[in-house]
PDB file of N, CA and C in Angstrom:
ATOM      1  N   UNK A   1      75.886 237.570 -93.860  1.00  0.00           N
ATOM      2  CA  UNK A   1      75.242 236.505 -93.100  1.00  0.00           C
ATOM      3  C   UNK A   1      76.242 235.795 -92.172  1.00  0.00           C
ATOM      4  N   UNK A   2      75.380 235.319 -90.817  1.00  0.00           N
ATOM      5  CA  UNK A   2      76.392 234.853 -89.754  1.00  0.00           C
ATOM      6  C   UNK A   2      76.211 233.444 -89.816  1.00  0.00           C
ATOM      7  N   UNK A   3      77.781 233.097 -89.812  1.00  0.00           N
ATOM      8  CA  UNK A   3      77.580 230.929 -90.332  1.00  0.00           C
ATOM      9  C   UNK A   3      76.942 230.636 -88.750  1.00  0.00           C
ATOM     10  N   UNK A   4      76.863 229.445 -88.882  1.00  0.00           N
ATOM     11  CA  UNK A   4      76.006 229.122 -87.202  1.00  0.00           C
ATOM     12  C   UNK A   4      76.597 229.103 -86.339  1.00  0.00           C
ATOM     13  N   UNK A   5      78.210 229.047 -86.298  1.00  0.00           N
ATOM     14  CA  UNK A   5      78.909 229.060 -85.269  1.00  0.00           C
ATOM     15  C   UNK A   5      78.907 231.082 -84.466  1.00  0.00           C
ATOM     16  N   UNK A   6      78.671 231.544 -85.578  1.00  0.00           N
ATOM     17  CA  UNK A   6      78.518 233.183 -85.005  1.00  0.00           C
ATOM     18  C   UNK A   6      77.682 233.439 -84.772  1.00  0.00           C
ATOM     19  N   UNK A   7      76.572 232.999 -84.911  1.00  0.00           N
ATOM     20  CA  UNK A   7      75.170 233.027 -84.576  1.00  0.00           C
ATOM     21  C   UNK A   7      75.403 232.698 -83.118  1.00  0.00           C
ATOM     22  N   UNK A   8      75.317 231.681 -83.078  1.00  0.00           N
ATOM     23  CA  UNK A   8      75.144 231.390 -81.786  1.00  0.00           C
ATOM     24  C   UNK A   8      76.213 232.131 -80.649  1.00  0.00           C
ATOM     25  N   UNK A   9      77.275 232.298 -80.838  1.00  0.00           N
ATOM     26  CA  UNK A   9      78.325 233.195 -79.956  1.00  0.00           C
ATOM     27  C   UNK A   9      77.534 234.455 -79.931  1.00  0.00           C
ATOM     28  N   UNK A  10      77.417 235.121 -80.997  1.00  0.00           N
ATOM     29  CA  UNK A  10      76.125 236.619 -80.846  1.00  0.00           C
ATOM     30  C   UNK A  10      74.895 236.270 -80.043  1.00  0.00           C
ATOM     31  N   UNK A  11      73.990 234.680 -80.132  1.00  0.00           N
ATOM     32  CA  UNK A  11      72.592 234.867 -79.150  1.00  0.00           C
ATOM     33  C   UNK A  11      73.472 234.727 -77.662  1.00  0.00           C
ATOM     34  N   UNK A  12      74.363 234.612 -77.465  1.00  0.00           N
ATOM     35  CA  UNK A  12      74.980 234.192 -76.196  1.00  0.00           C
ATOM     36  C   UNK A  12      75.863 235.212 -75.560  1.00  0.00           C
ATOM     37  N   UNK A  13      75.985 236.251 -76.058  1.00  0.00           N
ATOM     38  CA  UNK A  13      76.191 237.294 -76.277  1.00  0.00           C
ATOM     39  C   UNK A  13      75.323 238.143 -75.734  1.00  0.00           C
ATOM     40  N   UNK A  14      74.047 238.054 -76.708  1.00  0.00           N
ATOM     41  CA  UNK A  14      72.713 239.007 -76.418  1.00  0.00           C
ATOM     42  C   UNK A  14      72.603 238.819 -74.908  1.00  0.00           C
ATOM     43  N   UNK A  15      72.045 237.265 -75.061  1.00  0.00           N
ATOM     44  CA  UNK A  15      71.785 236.684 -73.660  1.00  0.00           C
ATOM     45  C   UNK A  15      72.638 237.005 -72.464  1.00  0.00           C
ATOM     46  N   UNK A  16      73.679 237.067 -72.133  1.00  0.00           N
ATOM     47  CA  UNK A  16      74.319 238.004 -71.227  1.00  0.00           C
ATOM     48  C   UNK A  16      74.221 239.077 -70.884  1.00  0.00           C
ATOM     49  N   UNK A  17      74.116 240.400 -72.033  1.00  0.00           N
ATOM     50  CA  UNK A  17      73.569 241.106 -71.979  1.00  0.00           C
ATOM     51  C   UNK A  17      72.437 241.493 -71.385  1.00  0.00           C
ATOM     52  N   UNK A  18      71.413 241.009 -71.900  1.00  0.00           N
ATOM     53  CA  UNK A  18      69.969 240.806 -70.907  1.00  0.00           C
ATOM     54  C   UNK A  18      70.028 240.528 -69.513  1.00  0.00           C
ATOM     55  N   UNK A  19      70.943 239.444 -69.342  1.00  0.00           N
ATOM     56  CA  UNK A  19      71.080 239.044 -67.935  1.00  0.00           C
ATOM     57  C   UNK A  19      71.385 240.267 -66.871  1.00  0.00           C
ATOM     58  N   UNK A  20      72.530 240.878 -67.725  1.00  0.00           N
ATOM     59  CA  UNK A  20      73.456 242.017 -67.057  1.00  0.00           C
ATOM     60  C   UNK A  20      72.419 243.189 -66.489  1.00  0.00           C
ATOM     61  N   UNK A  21      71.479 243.392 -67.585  1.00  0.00           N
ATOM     62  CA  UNK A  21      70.591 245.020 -67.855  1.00  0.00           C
ATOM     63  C   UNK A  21      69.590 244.368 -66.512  1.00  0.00           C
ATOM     64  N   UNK A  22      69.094 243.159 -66.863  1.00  0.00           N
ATOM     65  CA  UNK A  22      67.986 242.389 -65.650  1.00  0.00           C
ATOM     66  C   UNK A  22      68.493 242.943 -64.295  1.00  0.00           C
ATOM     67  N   UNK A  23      69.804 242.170 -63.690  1.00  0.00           N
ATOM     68  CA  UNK A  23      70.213 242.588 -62.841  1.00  0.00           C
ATOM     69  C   UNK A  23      70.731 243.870 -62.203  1.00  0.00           C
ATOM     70  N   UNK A  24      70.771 244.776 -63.414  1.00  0.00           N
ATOM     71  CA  UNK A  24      71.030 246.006 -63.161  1.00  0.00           C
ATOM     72  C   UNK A  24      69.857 246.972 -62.084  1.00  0.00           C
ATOM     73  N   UNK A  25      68.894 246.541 -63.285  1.00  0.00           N
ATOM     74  CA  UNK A  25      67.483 247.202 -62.886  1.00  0.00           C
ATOM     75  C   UNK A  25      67.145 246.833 -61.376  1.00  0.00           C
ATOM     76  N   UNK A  26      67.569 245.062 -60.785  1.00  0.00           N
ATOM     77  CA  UNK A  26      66.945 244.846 -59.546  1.00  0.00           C
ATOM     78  C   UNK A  26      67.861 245.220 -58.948  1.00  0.00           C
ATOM     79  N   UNK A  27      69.152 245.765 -59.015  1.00  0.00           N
ATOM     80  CA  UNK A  27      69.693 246.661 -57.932  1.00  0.00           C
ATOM     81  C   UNK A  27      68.908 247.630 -57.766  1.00  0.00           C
ATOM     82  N   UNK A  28      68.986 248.731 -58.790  1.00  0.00           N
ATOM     83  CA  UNK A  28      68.479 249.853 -58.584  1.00  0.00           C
ATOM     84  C   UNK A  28      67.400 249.787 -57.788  1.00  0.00           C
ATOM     85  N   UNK A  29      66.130 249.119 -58.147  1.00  0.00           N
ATOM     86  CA  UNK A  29      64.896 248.727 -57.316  1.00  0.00           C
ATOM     87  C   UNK A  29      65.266 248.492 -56.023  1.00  0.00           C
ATOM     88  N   UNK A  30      66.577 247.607 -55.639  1.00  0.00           N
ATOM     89  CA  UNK A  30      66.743 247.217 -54.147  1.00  0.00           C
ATOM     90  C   UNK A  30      67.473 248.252 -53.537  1.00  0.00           C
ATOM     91  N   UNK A  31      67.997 249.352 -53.850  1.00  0.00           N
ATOM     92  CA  UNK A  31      68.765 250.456 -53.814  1.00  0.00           C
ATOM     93  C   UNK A  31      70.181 249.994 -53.810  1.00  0.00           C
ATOM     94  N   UNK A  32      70.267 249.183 -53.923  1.00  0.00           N
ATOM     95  CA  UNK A  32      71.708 248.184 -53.792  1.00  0.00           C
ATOM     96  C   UNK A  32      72.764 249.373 -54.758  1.00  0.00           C
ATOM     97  N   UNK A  33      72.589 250.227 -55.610  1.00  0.00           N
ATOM     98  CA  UNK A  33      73.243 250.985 -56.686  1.00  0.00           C
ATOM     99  C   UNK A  33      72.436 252.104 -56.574  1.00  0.00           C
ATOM    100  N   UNK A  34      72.844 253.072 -56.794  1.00  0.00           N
ATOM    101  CA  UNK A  34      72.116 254.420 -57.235  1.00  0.00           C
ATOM    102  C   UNK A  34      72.195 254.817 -58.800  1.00  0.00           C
ATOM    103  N   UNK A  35      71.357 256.084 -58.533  1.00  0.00           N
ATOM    104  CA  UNK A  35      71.546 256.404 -59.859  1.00  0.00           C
ATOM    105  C   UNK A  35      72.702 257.458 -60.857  1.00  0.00           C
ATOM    106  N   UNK A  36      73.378 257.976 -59.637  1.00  0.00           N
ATOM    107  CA  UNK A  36      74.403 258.230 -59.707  1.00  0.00           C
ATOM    108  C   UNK A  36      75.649 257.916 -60.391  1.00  0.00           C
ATOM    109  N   UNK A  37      75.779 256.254 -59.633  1.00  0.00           N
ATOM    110  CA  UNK A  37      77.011 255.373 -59.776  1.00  0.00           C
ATOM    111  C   UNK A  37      76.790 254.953 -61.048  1.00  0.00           C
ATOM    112  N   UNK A  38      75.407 254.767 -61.769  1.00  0.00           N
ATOM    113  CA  UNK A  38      74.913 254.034 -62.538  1.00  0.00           C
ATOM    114  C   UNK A  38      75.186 255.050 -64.098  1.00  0.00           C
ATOM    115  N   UNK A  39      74.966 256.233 -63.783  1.00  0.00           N
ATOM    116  CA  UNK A  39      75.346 257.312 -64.991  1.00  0.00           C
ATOM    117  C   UNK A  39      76.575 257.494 -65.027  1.00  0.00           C
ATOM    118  N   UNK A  40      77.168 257.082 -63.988  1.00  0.00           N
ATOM    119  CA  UNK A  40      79.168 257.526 -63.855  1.00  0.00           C
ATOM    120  C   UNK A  40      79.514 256.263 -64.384  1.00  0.00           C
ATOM    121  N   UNK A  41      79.192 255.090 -64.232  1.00  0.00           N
ATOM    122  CA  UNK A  41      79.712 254.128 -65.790  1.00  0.00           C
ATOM    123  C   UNK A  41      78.941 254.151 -66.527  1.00  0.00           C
ATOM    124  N   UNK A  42      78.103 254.912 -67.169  1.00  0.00           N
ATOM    125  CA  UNK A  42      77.752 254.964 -68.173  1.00  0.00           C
ATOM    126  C   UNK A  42      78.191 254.416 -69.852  1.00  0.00           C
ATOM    127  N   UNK A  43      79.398 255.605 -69.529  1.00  0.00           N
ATOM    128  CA  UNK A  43      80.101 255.654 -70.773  1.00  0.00           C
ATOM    129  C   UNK A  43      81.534 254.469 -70.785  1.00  0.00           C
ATOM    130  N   UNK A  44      81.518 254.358 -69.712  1.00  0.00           N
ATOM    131  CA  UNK A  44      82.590 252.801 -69.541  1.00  0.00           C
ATOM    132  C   UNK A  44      82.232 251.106 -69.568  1.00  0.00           C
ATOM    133  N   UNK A  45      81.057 250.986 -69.255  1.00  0.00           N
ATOM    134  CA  UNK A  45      80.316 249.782 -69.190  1.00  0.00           C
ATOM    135  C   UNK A  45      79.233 249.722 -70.324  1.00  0.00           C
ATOM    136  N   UNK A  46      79.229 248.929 -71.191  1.00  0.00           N
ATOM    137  CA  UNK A  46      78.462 248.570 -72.304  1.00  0.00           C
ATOM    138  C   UNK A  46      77.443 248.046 -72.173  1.00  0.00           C
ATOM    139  N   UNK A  47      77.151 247.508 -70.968  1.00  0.00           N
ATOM    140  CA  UNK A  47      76.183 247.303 -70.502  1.00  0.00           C
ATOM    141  C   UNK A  47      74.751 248.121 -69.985  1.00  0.00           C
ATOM    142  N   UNK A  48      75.329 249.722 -69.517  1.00  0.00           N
ATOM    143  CA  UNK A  48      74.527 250.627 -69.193  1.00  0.00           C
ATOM    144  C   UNK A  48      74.384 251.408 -70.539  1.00  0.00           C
ATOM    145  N   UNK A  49      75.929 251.392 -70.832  1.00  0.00           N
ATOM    146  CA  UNK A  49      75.621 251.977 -72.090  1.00  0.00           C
ATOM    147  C   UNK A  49      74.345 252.201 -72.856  1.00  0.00           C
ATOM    148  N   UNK A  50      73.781 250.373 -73.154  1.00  0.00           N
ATOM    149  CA  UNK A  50      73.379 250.330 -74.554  1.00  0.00           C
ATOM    150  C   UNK A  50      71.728 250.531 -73.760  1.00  0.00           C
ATOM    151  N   UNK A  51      71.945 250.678 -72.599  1.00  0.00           N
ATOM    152  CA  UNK A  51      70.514 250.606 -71.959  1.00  0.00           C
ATOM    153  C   UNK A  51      69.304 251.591 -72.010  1.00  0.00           C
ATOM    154  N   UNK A  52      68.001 251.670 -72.223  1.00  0.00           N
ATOM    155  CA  UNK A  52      67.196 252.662 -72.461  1.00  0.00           C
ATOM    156  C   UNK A  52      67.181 253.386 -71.696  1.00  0.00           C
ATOM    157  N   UNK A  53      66.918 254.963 -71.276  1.00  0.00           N
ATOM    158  CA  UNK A  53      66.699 255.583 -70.337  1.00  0.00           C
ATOM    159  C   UNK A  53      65.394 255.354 -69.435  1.00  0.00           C
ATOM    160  N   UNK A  54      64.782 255.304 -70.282  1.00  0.00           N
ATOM    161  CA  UNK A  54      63.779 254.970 -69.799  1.00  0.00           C
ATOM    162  C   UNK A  54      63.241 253.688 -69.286  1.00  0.00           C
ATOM    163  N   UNK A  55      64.366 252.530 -69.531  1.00  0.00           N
ATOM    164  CA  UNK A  55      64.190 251.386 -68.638  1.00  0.00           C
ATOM    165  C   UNK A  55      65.052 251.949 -67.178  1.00  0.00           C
ATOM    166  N   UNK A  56      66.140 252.505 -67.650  1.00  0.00           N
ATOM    167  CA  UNK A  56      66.895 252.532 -66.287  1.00  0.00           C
ATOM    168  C   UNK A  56      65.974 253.412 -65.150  1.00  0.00           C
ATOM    169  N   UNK A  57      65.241 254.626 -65.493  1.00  0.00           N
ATOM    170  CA  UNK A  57      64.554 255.526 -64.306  1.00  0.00           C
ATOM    171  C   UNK A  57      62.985 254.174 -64.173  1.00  0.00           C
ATOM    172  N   UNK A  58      62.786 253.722 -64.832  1.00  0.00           N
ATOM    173  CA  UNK A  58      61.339 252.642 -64.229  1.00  0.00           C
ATOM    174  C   UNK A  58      62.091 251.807 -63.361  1.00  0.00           C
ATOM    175  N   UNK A  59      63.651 251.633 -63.350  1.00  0.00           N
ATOM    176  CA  UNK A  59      64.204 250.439 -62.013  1.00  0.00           C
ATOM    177  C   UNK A  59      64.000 251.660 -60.766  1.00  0.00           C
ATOM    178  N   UNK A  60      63.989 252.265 -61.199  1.00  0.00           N
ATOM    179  CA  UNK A  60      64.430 253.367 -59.410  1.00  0.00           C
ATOM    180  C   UNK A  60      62.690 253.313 -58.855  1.00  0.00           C
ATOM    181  N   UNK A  61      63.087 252.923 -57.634  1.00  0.00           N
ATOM    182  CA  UNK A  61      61.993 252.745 -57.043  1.00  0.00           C
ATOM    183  C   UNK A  61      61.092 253.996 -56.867  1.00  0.00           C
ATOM    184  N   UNK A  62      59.129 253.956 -57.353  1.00  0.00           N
ATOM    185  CA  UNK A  62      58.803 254.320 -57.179  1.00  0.00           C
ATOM    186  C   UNK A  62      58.590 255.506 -58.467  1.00  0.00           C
ATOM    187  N   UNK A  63      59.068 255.183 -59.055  1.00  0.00           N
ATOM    188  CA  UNK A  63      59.339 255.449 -60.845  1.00  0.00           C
ATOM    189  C   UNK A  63      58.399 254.533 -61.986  1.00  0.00           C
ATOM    190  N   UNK A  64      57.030 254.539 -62.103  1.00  0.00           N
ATOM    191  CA  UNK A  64      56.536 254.040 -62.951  1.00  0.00           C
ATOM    192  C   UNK A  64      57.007 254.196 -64.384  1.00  0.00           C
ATOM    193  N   UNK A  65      56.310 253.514 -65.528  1.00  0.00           N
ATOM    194  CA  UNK A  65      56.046 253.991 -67.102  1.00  0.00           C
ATOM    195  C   UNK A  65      55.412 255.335 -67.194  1.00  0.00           C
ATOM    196  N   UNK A  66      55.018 255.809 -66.505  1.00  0.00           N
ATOM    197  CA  UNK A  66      53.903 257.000 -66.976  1.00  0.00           C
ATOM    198  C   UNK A  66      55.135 258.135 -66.506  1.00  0.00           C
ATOM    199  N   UNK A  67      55.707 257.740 -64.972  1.00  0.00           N
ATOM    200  CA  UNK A  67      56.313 259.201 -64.348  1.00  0.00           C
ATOM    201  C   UNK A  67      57.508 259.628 -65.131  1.00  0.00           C
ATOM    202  N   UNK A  68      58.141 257.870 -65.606  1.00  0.00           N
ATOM    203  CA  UNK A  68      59.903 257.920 -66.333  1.00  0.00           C
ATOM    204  C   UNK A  68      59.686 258.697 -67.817  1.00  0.00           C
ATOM    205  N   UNK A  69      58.330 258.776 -68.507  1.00  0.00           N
ATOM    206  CA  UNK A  69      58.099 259.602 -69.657  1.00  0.00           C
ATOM    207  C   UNK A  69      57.805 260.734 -69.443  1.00  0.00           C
ATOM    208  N   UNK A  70      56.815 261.267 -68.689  1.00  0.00           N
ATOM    209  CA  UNK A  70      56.847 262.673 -67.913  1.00  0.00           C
ATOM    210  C   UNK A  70      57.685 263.186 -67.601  1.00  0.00           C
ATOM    211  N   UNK A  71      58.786 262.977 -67.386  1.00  0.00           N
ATOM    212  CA  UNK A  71      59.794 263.758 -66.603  1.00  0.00           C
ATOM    213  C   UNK A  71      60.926 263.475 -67.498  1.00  0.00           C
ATOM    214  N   UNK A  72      60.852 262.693 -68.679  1.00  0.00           N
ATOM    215  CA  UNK A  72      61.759 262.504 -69.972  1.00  0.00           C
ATOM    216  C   UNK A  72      61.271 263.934 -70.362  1.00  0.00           C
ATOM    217  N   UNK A  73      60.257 263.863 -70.848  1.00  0.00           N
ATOM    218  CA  UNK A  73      59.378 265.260 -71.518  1.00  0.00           C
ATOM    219  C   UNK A  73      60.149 266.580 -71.030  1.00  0.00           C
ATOM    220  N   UNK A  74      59.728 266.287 -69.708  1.00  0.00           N
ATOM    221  CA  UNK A  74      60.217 267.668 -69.040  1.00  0.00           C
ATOM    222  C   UNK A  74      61.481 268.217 -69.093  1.00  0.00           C
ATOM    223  N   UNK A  75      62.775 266.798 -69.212  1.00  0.00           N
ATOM    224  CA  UNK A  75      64.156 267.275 -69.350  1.00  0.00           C
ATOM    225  C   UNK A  75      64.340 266.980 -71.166  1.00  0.00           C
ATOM    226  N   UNK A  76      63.657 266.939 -71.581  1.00  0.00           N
ATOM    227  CA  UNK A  76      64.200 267.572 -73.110  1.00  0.00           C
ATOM    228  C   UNK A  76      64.766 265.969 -73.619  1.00  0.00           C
ATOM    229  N   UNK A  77      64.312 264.740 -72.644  1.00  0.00           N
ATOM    230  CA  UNK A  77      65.081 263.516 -73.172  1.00  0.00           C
ATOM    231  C   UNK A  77      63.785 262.505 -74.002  1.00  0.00           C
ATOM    232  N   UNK A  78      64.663 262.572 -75.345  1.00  0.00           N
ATOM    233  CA  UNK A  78      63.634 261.120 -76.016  1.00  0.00           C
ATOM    234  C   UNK A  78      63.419 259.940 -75.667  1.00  0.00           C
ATOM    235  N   UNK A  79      62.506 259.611 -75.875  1.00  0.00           N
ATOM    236  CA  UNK A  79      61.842 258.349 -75.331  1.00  0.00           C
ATOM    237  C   UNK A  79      62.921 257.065 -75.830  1.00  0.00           C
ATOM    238  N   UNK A  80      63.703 257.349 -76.650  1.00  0.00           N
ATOM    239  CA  UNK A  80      64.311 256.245 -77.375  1.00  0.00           C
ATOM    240  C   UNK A  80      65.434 256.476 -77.151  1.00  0.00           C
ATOM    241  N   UNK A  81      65.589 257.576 -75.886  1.00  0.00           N
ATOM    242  CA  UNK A  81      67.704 257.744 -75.843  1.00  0.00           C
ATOM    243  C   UNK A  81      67.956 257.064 -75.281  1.00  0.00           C
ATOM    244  N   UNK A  82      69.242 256.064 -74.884  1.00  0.00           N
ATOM    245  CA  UNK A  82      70.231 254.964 -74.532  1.00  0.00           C
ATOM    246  C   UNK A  82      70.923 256.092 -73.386  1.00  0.00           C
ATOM    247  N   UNK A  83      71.132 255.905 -72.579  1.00  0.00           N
ATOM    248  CA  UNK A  83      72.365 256.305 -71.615  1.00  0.00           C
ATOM    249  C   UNK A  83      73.634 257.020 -71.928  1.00  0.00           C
ATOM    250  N   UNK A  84      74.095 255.803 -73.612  1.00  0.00           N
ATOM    251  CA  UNK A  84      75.419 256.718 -73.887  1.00  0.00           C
ATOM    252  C   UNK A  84      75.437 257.938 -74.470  1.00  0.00           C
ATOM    253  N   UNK A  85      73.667 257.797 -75.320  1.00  0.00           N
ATOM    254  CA  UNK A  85      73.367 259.065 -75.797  1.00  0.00           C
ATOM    255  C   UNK A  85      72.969 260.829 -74.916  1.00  0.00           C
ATOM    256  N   UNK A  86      73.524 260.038 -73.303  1.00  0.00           N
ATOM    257  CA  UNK A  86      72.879 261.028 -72.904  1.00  0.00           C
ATOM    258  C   UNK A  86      73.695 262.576 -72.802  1.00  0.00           C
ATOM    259  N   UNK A  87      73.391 263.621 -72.925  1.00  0.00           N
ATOM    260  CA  UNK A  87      74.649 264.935 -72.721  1.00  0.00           C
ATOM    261  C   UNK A  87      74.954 265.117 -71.403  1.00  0.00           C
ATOM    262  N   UNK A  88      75.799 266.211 -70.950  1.00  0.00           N
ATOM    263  CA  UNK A  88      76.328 266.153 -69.863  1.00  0.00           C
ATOM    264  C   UNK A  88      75.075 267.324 -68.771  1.00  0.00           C
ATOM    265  N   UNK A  89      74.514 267.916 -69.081  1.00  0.00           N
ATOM    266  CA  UNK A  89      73.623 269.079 -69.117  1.00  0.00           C
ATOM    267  C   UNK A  89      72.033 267.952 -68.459  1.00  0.00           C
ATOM    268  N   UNK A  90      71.746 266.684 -69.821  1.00  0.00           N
ATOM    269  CA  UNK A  90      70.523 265.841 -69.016  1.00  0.00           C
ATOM    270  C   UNK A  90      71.416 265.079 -67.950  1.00  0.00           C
ATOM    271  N   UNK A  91      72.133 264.356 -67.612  1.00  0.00           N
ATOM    272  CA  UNK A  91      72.354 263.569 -66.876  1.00  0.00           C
ATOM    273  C   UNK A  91      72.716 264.227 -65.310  1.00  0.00           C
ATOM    274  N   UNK A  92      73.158 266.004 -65.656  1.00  0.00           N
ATOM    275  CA  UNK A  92      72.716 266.875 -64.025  1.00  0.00           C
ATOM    276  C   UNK A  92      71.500 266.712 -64.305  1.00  0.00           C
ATOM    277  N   UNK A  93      70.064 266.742 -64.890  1.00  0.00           N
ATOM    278  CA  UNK A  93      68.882 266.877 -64.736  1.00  0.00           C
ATOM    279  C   UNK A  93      68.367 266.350 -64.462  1.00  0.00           C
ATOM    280  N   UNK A  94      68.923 264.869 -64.560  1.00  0.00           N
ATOM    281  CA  UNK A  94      68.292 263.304 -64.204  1.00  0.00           C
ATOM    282  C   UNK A  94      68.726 263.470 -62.569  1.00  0.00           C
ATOM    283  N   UNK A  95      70.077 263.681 -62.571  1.00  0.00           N
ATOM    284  CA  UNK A  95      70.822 263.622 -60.819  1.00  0.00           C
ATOM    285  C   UNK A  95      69.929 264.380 -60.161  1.00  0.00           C
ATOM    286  N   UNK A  96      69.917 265.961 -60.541  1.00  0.00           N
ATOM    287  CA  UNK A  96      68.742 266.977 -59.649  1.00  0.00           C
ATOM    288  C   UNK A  96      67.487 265.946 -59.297  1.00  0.00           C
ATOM    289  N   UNK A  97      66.945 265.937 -60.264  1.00  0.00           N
ATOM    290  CA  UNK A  97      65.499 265.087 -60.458  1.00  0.00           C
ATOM    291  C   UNK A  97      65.275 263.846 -59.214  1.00  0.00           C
ATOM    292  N   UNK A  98      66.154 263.028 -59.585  1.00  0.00           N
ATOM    293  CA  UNK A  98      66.606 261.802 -58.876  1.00  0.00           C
ATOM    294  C   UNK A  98      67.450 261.729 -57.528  1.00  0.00           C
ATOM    295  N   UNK A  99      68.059 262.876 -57.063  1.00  0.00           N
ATOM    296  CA  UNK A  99      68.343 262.242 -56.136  1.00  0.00           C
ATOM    297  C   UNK A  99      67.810 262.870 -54.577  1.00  0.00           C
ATOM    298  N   UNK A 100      67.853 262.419 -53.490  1.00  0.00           N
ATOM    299  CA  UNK A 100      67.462 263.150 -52.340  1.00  0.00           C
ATOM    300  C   UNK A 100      68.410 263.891 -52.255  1.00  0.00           C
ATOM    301  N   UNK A 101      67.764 264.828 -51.312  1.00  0.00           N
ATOM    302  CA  UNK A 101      69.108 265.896 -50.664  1.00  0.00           C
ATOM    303  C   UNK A 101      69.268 265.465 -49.203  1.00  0.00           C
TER     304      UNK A 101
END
């Protein structure tokens, strides 16, 4: 159990967090970031890290709930994988998928 002084450093904590993933997503939406840059810190930023896949492809514009699970399906990715969980094999599949030529 966390005394209240760790409690609260952890909700403040969380809360940053959130802030971070929030703002992440309205880049992506504004194209301000790609999805590219965004899988290449992946594994360095804890922030993308801990992030759902499937929140990160609903920020890319034009990427609903319905299309970011469809096309999870299609590349072999669970609905519940995080970014850091992703292999090196989905994240070319996401790039193919995702990016223009």
């Amino acid at each position: 159990p966390l005394d209240p002084q760790q409690r609260a450093e952890a909700l403040e904590r969380a809360v940053a967090a959130r802030r971070a993933r929030a703002e992440l997503r309205r880049r992506l939406k504004q194209r301000e970031v790609g999805l590219a840059e965004v899988l290449a810190t992946g594994d360095r930023d804890p922030v993308v890290a801990r992030m759902r896949v499937s929140d990160l492809l609903e920020a890319l514009p034009g990427v609903g709930p319905a299309t970011a699970v469809r096309v999870m399906g299609e590349l072999g990715i669970a609905t519940s994988r995080r970014v850091r969980g992703l292999g090196p094999h989905q994240r070319t599949a996401l790039l193919k998928r995702f990016t223009r030529p």
